[in-house]
C-alpha atoms as a PDB file:
ATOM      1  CA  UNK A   1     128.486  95.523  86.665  1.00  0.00           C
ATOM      2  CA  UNK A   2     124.971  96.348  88.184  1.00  0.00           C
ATOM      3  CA  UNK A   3     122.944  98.695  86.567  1.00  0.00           C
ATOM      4  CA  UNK A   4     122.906 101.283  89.329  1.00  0.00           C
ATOM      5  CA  UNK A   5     126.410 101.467  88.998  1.00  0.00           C
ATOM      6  CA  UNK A   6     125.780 102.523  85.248  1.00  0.00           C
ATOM      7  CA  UNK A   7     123.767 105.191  85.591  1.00  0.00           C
ATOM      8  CA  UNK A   8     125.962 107.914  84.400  1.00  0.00           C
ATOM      9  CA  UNK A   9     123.157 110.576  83.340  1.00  0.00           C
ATOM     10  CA  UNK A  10     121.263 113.204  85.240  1.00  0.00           C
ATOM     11  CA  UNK A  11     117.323 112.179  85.377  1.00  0.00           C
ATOM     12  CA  UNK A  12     114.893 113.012  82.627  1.00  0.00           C
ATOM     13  CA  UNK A  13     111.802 112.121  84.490  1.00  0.00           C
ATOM     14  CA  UNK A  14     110.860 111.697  88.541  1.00  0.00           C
ATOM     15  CA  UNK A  15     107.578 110.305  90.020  1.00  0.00           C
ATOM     16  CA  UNK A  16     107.622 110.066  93.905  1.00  0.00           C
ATOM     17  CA  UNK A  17     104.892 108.670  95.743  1.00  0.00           C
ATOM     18  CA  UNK A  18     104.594 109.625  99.419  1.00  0.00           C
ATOM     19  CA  UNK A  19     101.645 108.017 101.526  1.00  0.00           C
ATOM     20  CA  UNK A  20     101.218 108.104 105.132  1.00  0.00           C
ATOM     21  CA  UNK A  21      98.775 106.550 108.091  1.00  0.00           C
ATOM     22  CA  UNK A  22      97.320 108.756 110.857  1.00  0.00           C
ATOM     23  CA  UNK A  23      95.572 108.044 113.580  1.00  0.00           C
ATOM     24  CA  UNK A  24      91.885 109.338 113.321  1.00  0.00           C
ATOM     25  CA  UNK A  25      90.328 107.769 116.380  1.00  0.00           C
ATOM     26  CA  UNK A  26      89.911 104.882 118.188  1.00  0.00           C
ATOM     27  CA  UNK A  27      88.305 102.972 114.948  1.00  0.00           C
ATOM     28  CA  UNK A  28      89.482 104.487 112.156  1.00  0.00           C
ATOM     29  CA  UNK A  29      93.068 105.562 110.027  1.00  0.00           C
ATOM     30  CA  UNK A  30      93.586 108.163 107.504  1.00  0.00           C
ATOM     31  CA  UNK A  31      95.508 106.900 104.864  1.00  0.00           C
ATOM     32  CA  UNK A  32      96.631 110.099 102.572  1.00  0.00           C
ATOM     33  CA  UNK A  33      98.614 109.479  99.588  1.00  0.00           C
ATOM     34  CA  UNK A  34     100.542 111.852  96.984  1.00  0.00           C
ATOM     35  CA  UNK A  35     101.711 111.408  93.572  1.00  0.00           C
ATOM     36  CA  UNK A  36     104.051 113.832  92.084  1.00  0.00           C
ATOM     37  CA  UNK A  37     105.873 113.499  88.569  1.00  0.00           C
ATOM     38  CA  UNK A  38     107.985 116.036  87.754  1.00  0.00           C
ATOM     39  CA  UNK A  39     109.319 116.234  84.103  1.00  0.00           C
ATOM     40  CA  UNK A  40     113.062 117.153  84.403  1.00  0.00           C
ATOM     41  CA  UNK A  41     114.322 118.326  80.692  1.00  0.00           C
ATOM     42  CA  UNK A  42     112.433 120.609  78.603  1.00  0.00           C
ATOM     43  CA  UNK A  43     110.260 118.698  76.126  1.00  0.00           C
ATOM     44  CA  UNK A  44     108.042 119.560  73.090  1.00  0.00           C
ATOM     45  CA  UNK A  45     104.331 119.688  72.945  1.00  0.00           C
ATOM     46  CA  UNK A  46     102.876 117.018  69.904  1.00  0.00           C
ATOM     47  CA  UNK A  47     102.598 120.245  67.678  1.00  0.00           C
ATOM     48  CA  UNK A  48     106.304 121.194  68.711  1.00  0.00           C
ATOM     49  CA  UNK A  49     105.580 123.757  70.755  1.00  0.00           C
ATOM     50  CA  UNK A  50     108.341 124.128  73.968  1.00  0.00           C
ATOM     51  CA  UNK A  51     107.227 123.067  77.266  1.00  0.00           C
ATOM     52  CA  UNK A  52     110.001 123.701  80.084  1.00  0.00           C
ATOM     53  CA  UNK A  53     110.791 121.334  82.699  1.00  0.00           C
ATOM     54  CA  UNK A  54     108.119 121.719  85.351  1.00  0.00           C
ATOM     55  CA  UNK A  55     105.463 119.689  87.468  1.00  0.00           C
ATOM     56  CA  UNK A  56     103.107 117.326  85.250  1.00  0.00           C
ATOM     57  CA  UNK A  57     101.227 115.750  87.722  1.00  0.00           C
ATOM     58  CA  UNK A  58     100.722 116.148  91.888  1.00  0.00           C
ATOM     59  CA  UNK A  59      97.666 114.455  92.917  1.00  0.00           C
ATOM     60  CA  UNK A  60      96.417 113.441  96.519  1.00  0.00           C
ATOM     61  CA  UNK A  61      93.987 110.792  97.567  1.00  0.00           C
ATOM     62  CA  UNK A  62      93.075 110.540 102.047  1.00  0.00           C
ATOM     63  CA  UNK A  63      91.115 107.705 102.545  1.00  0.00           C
ATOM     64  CA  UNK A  64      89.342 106.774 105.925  1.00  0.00           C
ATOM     65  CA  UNK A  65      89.686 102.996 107.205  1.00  0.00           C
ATOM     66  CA  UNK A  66      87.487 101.041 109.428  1.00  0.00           C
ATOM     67  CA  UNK A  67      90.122  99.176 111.523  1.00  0.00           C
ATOM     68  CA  UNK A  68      87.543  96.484 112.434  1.00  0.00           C
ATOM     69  CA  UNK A  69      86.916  95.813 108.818  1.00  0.00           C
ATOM     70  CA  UNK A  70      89.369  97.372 106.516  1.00  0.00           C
ATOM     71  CA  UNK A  71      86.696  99.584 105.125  1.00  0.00           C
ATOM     72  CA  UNK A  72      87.517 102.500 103.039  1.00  0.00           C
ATOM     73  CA  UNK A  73      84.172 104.347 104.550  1.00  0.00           C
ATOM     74  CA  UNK A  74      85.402 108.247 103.031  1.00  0.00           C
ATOM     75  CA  UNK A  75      87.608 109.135 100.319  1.00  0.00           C
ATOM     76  CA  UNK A  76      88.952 112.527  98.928  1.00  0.00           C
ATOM     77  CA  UNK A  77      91.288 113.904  95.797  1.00  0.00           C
ATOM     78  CA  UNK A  78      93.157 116.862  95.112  1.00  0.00           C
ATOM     79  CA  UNK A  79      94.729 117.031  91.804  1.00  0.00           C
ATOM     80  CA  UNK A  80      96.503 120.231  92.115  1.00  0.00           C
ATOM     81  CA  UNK A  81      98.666 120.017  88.949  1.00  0.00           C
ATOM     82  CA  UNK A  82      97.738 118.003  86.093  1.00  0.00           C
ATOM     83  CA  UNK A  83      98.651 118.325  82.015  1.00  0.00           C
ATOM     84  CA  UNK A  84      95.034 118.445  80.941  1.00  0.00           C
ATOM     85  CA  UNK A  85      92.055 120.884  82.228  1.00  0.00           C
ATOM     86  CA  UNK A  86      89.543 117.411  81.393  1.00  0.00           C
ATOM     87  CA  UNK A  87      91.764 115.664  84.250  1.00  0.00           C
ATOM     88  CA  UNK A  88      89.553 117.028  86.521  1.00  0.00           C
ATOM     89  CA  UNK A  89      86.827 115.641  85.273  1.00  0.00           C
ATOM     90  CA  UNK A  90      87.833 111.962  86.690  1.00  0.00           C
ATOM     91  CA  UNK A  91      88.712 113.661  90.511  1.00  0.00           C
ATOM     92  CA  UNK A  92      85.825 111.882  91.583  1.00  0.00           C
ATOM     93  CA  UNK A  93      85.731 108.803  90.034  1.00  0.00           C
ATOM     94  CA  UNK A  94      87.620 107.311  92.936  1.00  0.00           C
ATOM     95  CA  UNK A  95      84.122 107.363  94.811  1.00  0.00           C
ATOM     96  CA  UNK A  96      83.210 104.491  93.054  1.00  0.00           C
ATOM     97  CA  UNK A  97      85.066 102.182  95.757  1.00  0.00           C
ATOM     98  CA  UNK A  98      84.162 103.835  98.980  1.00  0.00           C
ATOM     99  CA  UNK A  99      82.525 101.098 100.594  1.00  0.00           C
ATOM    100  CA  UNK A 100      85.509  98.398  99.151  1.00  0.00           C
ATOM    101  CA  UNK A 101      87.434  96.095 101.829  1.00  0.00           C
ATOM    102  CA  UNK A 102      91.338  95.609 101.204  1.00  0.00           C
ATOM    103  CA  UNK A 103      91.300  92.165 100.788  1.00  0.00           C
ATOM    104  CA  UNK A 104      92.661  90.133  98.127  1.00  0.00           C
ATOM    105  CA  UNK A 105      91.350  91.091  95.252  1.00  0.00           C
ATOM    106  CA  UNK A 106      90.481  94.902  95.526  1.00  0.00           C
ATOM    107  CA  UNK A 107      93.358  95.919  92.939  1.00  0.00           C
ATOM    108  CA  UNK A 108      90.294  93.516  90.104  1.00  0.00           C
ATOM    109  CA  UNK A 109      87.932  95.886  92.118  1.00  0.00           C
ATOM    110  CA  UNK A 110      89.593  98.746  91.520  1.00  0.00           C
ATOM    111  CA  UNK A 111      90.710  98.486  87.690  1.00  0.00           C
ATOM    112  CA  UNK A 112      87.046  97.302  87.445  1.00  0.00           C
ATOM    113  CA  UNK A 113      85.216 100.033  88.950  1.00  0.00           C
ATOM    114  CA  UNK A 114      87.451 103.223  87.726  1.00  0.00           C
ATOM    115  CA  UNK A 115      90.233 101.545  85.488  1.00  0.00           C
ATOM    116  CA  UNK A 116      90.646 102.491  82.154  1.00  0.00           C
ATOM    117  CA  UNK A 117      88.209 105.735  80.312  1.00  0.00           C
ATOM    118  CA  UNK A 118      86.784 105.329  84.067  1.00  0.00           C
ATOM    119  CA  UNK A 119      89.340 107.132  85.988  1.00  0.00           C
ATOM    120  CA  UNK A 120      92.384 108.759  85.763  1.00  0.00           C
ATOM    121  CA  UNK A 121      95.065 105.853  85.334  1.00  0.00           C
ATOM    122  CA  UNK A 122      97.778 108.586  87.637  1.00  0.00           C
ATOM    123  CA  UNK A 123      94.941 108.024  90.896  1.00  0.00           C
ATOM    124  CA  UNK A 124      94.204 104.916  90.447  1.00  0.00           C
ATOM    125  CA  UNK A 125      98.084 104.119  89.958  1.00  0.00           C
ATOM    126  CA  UNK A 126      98.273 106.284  93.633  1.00  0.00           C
ATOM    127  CA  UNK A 127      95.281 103.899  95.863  1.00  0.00           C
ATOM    128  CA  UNK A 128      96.733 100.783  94.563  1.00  0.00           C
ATOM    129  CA  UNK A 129      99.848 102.209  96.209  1.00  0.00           C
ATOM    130  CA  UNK A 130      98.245 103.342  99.263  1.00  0.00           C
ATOM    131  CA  UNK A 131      96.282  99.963  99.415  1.00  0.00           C
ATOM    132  CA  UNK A 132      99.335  98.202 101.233  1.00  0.00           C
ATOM    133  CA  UNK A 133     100.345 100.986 103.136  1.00  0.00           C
ATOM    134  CA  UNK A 134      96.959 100.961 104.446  1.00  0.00           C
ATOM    135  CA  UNK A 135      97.486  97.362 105.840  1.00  0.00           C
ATOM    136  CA  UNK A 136     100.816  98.680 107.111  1.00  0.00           C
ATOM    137  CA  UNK A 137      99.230 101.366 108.624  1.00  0.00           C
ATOM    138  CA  UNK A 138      96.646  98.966 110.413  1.00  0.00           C
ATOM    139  CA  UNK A 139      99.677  96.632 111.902  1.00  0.00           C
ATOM    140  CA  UNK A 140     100.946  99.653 113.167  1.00  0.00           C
ATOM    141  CA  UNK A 141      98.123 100.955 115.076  1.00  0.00           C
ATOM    142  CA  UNK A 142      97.257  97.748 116.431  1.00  0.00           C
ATOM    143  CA  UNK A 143     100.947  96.735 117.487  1.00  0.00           C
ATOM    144  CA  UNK A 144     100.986 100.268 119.204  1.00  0.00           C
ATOM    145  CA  UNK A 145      99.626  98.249 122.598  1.00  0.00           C
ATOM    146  CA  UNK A 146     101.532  95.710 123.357  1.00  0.00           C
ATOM    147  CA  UNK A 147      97.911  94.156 125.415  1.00  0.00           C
ATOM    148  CA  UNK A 148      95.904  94.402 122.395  1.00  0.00           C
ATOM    149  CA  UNK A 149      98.548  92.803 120.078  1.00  0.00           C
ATOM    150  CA  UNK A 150      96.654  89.683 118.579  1.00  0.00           C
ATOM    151  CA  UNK A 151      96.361  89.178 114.834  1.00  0.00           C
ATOM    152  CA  UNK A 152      92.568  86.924 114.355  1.00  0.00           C
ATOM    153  CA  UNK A 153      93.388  84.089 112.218  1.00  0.00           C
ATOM    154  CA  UNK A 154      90.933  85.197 109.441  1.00  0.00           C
ATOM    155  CA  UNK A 155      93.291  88.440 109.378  1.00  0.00           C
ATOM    156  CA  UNK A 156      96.666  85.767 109.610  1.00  0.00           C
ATOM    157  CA  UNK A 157      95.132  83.896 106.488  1.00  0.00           C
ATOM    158  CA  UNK A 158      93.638  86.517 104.531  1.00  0.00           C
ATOM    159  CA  UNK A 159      96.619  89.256 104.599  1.00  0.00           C
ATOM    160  CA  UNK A 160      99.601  87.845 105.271  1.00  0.00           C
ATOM    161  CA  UNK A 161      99.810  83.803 104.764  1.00  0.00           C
ATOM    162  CA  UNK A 162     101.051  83.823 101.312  1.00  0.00           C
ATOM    163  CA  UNK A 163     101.711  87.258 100.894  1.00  0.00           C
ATOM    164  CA  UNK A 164     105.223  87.066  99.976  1.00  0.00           C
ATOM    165  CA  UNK A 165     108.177  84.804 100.663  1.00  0.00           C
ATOM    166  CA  UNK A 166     108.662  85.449 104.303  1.00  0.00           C
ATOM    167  CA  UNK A 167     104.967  85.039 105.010  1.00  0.00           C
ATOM    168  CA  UNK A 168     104.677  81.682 102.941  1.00  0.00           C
ATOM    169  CA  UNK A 169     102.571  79.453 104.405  1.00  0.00           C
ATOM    170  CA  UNK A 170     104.751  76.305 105.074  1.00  0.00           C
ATOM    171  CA  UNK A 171     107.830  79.425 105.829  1.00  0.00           C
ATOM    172  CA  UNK A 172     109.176  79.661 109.700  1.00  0.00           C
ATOM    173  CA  UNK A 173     107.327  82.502 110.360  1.00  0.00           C
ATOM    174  CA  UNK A 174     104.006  81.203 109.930  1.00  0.00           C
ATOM    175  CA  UNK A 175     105.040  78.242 111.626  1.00  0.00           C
ATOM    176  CA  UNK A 176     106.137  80.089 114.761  1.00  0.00           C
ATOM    177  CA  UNK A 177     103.040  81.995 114.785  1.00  0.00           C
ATOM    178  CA  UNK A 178     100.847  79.136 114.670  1.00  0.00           C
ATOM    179  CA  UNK A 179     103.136  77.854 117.450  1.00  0.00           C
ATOM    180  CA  UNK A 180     102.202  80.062 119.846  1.00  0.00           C
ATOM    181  CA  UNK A 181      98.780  79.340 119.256  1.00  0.00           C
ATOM    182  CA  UNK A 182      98.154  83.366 118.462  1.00  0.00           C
ATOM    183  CA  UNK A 183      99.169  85.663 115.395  1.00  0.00           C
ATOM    184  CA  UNK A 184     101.854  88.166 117.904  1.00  0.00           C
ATOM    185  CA  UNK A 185     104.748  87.664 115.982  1.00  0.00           C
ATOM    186  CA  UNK A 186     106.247  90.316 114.415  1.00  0.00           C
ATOM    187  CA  UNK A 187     103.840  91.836 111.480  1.00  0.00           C
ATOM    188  CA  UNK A 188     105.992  93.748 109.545  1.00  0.00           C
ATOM    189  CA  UNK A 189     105.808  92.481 106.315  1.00  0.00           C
END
């Protein structure tokens, strides 16, 4: 039997992340991102006082990508709800990696930067969501014209080839592409 099938228990804890891509302008993508965890029993405080079931966290990062380079060149948080009034005092600690490329190797740059006593572990936990939903964002503005649609080989090898098991590098898709002497097969990853 599956574990889904077990579950025979109401929830005691939910954390949704929601993160969406917007057009900005002819460069550019807003990537805005929300976490939300949302304690579902009542639970007691370390000195046993009685907290209800409420909200423990909502926080919201919008980042703004350079298409051409997959530059985060602005960055903003909201932390409307958090357990803590010293929370706010890491809302703009995310700063630190305005300036970063998503390329292999930002999540190092990230924990680096604003990991740990840095940051706030809930934002940081929200961009290194948003990080591949950025990329998915980008394939989607650029497929949007089917003239324009032409992955560069430097953006073949550096975000996809190896990515996961569809993208593998000796896989049929990469093959195809290759084929065809251009990166305009399908980019949903």
């Amino acid at each position: 039997m599956s574990l889904f099938d077990q579950i025979q228990n109401e929830p005691i804890q939910n954390r949704q992340i929601n993160i969406s891509s917007h057009v900005y302008d002819e460069h550019h993508i807003l990537v805005c991102g929300e976490l939300h965890d949302r304690r579902l029993v009542t639970t007691y405080y370390f000195d046993g006082r009685r907290r209800e079931a409420d909200s423990v966290h909502r926080m919201r990062i919008c980042m703004k990508i350079d298409t051409a380079t997959l530059t985060i060149t602005e960055l903003e948080t909201e932390m409307p709800c958090t357990p803590h009034s010293q929370c706010h005092e890491t809302q703009q600690s995310l700063k630190a990696i305005v300036g970063s490329r998503l390329v292999p190797g930002f999540s190092g740059q990230v924990h680096k930067h604003v990991g740990g006593p840095k940051g706030c572990i809930h934002l940081t936990t929200l961009l290194l969501a948003m990080a591949p939903a950025a990329l998915q964002g980008y394939w989607t503005q650029t497929d949007r014209d089917p003239k324009g649609r032409r992955i560069s080989k430097e953006h073949l090898d550096r975000y996809l080839v190896n990515s996961c098991y569809v993208w593998r590098e000796d896989g049929d898709l990469i093959k195809k592409v290759t084929r065809h002497g251009e990166a305009d097969a399908e980019t949903s990853s």
